[in-house]
N, C-alpha and C. Protein backbone atom coordinates (compact mmCIF):
# COMPACT_ATOMS: atom_id res chain seq x y z
N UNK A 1 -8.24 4.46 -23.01
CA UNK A 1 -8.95 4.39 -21.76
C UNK A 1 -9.86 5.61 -21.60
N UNK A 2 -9.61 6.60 -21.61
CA UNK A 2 -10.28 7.84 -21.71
C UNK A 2 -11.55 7.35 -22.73
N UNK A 3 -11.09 7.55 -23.98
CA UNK A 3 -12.48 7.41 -24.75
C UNK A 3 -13.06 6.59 -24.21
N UNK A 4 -13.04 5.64 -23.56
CA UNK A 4 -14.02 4.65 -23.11
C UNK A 4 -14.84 4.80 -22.05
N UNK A 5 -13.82 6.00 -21.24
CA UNK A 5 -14.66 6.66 -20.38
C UNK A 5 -15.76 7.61 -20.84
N UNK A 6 -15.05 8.02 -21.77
CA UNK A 6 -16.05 8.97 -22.33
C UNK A 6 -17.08 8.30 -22.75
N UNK A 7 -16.94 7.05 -23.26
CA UNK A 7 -18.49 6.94 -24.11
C UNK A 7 -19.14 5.90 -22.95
N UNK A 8 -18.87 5.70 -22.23
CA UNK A 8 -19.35 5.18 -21.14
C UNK A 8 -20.90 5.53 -20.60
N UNK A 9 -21.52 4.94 -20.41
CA UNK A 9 -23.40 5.43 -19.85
C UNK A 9 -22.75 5.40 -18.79
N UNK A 10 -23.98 6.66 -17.85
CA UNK A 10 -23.33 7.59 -17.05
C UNK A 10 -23.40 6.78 -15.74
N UNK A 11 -24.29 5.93 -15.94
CA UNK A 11 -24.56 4.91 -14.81
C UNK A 11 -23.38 3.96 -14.71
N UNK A 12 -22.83 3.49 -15.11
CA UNK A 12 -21.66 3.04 -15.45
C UNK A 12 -20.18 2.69 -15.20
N UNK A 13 -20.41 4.50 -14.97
CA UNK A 13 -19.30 5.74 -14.87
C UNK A 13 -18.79 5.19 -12.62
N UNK A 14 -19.53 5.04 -11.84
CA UNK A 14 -19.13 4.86 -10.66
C UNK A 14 -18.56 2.91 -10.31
N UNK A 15 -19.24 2.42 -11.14
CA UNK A 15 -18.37 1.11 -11.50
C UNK A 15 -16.81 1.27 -11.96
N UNK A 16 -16.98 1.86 -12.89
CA UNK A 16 -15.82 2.18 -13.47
C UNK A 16 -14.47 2.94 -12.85
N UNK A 17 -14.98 3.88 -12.10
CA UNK A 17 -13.98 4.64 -11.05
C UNK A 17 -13.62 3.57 -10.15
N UNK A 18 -14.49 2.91 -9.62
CA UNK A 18 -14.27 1.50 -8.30
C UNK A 18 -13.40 0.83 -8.63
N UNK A 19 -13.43 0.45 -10.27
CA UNK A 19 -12.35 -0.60 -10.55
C UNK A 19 -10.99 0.35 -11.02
N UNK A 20 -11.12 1.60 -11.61
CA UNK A 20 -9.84 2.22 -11.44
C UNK A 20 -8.77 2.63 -10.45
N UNK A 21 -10.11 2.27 -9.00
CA UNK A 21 -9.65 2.75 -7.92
C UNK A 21 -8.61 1.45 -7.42
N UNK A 22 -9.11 0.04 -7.52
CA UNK A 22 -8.86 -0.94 -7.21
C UNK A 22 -7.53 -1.12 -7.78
N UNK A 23 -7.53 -1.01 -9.05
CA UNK A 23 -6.36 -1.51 -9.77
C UNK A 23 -5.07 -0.43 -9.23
N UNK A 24 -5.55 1.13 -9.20
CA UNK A 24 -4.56 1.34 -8.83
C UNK A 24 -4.24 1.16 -7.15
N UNK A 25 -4.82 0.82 -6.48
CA UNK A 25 -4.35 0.43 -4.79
C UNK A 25 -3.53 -0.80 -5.26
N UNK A 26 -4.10 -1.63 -6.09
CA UNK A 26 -2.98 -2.82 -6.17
C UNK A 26 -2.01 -2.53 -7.09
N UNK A 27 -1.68 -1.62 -7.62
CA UNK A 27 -0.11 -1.50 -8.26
C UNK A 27 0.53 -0.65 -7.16
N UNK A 28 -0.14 0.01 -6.38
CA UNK A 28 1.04 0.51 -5.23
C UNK A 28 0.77 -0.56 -4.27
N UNK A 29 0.30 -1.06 -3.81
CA UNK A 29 0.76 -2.16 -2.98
C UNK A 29 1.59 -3.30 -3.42
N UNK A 30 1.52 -3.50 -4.85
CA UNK A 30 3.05 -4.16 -5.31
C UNK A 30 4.20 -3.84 -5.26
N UNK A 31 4.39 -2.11 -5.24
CA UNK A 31 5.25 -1.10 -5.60
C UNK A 31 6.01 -1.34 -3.79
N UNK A 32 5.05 -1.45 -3.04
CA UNK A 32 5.41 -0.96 -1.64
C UNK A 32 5.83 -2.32 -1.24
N UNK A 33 5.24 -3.56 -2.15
CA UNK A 33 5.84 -4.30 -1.50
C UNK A 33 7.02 -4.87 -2.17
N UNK A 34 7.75 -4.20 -3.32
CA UNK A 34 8.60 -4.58 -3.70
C UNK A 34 10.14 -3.48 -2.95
N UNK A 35 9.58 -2.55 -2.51
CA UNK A 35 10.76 -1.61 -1.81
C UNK A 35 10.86 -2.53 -0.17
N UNK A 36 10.11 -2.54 0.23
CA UNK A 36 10.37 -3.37 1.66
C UNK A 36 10.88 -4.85 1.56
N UNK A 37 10.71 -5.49 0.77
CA UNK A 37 11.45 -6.31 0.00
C UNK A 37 12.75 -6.28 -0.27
N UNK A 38 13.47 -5.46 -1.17
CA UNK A 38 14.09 -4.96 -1.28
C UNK A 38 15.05 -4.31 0.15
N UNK A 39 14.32 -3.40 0.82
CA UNK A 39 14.92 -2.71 1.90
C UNK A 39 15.51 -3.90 3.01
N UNK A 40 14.49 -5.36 3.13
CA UNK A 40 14.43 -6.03 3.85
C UNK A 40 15.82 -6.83 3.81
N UNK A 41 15.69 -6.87 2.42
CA UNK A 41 16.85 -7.83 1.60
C UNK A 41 18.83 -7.38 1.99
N UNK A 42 18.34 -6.08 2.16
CA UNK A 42 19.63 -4.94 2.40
C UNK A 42 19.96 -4.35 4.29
N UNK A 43 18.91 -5.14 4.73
CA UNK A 43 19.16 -5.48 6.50
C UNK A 43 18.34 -3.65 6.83
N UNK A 44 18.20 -3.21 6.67
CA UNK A 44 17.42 -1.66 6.85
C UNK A 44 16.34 -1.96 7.76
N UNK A 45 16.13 -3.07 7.96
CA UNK A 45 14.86 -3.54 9.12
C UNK A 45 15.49 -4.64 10.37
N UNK A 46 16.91 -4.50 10.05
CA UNK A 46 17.72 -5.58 11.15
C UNK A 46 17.42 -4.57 12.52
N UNK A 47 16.85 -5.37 13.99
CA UNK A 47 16.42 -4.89 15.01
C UNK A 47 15.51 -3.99 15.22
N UNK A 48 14.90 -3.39 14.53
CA UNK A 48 13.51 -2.91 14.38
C UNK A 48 12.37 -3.86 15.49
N UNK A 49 11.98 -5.22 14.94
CA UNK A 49 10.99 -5.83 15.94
C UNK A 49 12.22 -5.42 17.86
N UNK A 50 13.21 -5.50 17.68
CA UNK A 50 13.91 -5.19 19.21
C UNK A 50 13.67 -3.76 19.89
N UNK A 51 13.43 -2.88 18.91
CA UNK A 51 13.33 -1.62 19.47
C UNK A 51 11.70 -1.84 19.32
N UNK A 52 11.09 -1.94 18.60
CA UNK A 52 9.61 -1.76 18.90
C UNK A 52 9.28 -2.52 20.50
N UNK A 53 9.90 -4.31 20.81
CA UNK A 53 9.94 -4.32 21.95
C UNK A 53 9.97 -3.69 23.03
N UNK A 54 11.80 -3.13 22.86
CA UNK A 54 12.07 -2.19 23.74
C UNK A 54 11.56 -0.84 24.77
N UNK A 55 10.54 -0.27 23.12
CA UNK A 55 9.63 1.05 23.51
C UNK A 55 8.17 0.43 24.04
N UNK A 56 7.48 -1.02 23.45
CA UNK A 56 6.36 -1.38 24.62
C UNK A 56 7.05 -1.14 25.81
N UNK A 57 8.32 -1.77 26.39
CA UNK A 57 8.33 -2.17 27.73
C UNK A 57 8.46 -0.38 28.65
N UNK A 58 9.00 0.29 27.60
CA UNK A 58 9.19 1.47 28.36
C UNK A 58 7.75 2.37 28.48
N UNK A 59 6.83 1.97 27.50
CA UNK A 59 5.46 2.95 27.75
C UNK A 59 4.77 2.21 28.51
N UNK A 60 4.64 0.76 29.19
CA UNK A 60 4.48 -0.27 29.95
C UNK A 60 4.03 0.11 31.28
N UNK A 61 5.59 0.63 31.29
CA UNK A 61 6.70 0.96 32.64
C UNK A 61 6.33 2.33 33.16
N UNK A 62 5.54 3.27 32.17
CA UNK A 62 5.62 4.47 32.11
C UNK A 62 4.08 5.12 33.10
C-alpha cells in the first residue's frame, strides 16, 4: 500500500486519502457496531430508553 502511494501522481494523492479515509470510518463503524451488539446482547442497555425518558421529563419540568 505504501509503495503505491508512493508512486502515485500527485494529483491523485487527495483521491486516495478520501478513500483511505472512507474505508477506515467503515471498519470502525463495524467495530462499534459489533461492541453495542454485543453489549446489547448482554442487557448493558436494559432501561436506558427509561432513564433517558425520565431525564426529558425532569429538564421539561425544570
Amino acid at each position: 500500500m505504501i509503495d503505491f502511494i508512493q508512486r502515485a501522481p500527485e494529483e491523485e494523492l487527495p483521491e486516495i486519502n478520501r478513500r483511505l479515509l472512507i474505508a477506515e470510518r467503515d471498519k470502525l463503524w463495524r467495530e462499534v457496531q459489533e461492541l453495542a451488539t454485543k453489549d446489547a446482547a448482554s442487557g448493558k442497555f436494559e432501561g436506558v430508553q427509561e432513564r433517558i425518558e425520565e431525564y426529558r421529563v425532569r429538564v421539561k419540568d425544570a
